[in-house]
N, C-alpha and C. Protein backbone atom coordinates (compact mmCIF):
# COMPACT_ATOMS: atom_id res chain seq x y z
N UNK A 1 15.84 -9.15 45.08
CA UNK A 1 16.69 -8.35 44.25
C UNK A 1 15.91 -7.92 43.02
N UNK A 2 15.89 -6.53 42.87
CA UNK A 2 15.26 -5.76 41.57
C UNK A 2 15.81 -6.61 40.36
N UNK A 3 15.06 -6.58 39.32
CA UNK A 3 15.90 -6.77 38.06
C UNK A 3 16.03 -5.67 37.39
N UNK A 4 16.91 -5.12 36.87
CA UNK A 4 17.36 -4.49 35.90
C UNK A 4 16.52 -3.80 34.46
N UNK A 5 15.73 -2.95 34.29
CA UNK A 5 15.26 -2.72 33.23
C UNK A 5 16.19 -2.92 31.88
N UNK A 6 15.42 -3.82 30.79
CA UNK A 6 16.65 -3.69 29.55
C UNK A 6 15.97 -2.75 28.69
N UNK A 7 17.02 -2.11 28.08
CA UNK A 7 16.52 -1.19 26.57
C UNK A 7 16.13 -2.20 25.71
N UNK A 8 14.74 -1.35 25.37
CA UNK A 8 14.22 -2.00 24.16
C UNK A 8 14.81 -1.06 23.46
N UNK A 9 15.32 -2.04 21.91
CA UNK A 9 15.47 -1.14 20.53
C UNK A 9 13.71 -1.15 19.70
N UNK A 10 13.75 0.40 19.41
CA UNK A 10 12.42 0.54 18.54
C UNK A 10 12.64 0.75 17.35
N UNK A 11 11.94 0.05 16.15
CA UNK A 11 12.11 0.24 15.31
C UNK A 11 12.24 1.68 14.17
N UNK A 12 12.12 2.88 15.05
CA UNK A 12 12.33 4.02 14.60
C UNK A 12 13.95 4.29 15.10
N UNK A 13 14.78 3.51 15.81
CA UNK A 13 15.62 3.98 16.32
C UNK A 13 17.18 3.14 14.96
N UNK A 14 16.66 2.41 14.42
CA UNK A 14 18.11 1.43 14.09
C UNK A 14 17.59 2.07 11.97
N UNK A 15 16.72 2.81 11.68
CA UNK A 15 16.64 3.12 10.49
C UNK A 15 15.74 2.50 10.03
N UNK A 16 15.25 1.16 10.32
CA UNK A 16 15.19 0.31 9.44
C UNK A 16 13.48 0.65 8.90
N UNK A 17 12.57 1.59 9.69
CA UNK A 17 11.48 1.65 9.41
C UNK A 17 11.54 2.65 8.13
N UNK A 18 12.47 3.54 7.71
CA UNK A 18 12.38 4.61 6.22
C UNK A 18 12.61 3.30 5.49
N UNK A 19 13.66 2.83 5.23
CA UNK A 19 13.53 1.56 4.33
C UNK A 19 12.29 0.80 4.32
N UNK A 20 11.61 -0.07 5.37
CA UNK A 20 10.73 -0.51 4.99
C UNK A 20 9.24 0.35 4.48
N UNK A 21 9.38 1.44 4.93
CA UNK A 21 8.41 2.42 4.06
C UNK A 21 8.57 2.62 2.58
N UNK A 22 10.38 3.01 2.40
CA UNK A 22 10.49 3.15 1.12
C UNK A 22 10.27 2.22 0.08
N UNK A 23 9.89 1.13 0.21
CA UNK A 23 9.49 -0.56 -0.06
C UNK A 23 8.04 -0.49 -0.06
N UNK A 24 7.49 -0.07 0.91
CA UNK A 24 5.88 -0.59 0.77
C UNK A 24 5.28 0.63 -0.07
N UNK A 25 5.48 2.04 0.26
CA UNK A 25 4.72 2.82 -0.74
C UNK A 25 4.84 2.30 -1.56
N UNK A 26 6.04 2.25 -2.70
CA UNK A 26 5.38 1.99 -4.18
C UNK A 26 4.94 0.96 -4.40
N UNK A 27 4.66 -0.24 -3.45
CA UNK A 27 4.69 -1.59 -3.40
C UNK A 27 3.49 -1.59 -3.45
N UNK A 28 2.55 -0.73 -2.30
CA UNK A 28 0.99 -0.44 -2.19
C UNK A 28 0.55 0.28 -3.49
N UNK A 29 1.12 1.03 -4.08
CA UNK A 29 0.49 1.94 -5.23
C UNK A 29 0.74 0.69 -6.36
N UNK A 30 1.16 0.50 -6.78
CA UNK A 30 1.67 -0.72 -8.34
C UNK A 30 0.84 -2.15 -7.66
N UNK A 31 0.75 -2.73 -6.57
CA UNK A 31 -0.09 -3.76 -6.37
C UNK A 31 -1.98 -3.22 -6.46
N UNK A 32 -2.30 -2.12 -5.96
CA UNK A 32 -3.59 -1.42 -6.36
C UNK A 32 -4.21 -1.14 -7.70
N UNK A 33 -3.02 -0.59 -8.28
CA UNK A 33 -3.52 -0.26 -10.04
C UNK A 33 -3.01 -1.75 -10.80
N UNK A 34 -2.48 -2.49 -10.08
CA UNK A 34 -2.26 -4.17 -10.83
C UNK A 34 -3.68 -4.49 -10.47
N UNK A 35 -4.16 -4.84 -9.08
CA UNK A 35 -5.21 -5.25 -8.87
C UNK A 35 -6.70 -5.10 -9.19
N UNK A 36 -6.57 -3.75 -8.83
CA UNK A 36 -7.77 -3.27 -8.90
C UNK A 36 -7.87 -2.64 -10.63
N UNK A 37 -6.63 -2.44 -11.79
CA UNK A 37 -6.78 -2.09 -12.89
C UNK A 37 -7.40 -3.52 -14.01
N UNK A 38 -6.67 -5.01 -13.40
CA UNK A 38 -7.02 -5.92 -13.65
C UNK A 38 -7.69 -6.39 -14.09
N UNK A 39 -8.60 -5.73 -12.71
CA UNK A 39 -10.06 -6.34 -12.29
C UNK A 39 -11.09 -5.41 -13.00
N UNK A 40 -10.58 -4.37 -13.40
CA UNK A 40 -11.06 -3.06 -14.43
C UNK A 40 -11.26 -3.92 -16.06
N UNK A 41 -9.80 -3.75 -16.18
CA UNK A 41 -9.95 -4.62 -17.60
C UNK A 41 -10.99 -5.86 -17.46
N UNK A 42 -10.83 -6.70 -16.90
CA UNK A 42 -11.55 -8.05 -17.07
C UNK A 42 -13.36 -7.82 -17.27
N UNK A 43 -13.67 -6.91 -16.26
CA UNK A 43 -14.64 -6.43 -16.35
C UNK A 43 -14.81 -5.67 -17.73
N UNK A 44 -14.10 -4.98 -18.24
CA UNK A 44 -14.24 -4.53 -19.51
C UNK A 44 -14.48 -5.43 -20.56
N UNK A 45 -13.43 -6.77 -20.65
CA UNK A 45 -13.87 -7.79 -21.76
C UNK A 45 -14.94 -8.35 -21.24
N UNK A 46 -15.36 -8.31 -20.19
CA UNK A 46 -16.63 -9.78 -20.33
C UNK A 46 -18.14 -8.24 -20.43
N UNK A 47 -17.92 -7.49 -20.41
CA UNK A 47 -19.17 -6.46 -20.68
C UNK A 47 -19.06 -5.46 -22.02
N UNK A 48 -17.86 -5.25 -22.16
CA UNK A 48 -17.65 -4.37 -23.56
C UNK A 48 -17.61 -3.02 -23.42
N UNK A 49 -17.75 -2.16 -22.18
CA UNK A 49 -17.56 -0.86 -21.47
C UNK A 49 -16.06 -1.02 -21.01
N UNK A 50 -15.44 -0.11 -22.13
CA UNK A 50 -14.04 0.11 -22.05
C UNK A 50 -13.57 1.26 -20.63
N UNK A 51 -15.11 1.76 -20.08
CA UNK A 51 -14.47 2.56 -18.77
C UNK A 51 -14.32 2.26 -17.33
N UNK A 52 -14.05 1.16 -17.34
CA UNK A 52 -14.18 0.14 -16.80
C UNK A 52 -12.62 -0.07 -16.22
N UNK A 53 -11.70 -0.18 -17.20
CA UNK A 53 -10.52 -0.13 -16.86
C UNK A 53 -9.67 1.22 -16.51
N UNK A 54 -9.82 2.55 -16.92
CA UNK A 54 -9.31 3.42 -16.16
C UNK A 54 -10.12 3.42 -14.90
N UNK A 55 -11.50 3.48 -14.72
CA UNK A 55 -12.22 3.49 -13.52
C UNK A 55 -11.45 2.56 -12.15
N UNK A 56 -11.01 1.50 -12.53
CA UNK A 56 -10.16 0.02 -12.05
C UNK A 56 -8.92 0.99 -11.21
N UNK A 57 -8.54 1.44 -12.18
CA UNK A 57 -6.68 1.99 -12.06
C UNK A 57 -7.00 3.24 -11.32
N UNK A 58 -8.00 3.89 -11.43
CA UNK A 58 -8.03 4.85 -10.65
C UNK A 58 -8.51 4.91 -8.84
N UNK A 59 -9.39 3.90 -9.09
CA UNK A 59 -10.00 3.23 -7.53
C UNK A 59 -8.60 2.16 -6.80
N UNK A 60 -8.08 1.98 -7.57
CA UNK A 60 -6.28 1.12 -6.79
C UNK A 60 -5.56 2.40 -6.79
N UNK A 61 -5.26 3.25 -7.23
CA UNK A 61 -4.33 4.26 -7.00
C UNK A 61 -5.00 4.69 -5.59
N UNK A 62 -6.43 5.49 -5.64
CA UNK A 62 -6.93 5.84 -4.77
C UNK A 62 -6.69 4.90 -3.28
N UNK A 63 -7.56 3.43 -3.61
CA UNK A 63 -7.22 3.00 -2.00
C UNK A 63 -5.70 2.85 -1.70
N UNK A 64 -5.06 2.42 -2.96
CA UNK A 64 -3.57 2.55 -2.11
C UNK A 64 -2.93 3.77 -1.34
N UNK A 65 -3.32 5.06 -1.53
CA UNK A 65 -2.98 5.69 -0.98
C UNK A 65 -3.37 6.02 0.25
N UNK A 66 -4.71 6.14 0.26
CA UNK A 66 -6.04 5.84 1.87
C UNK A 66 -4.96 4.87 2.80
N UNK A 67 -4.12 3.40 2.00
CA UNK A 67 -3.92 2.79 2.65
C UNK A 67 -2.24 3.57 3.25
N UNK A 68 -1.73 3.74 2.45
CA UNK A 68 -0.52 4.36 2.47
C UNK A 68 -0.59 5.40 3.78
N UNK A 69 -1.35 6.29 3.74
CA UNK A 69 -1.58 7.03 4.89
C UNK A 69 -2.37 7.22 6.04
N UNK A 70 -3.34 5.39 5.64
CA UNK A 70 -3.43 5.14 7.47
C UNK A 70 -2.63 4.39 7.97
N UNK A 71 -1.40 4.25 7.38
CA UNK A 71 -0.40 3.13 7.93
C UNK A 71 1.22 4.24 8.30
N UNK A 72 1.52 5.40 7.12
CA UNK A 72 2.47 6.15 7.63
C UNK A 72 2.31 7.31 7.78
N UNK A 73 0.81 7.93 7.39
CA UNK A 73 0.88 9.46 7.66
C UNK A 73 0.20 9.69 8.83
N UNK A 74 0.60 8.75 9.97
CA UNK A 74 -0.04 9.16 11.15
C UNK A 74 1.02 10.05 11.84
């Protein structure tokens, strides 16, 4: 006796993937310029090159977005 194929539910089908997008973009952009602006500043106090920290905030904005759109702008 055959079995029965069951429906899979996909996660594009019940909503729930716009919500969890709408969650991780800004989640990826504000954890990048936290991280990587951080790591800007810190580098700024222990060397004394204040460009250091926009340079930081601008390289986390940047990969967060690289990341942002190899994950939803496919």
């Amino acid at each position: 006796m055959a079995a029965m194929s069951e429906k899979k539910i996909r996660p594009e089908d019940d909503g729930r993937d716009f919500a969890n997008a709408a969650w991780s973009v800004p989640s990826y952009l504000l954890s990048g310029m936290i991280l990587y602006g951080g790591a800007g500043w810190l580098l700024s106090k222990w060397t004394g090159v204040v460009a250091f920290t926009p340079i930081g905030l601008i390289l986390g904005v940047a990969l967060a977005v690289y990341l942002v759109y190899r994950k939803y702008g496919r």
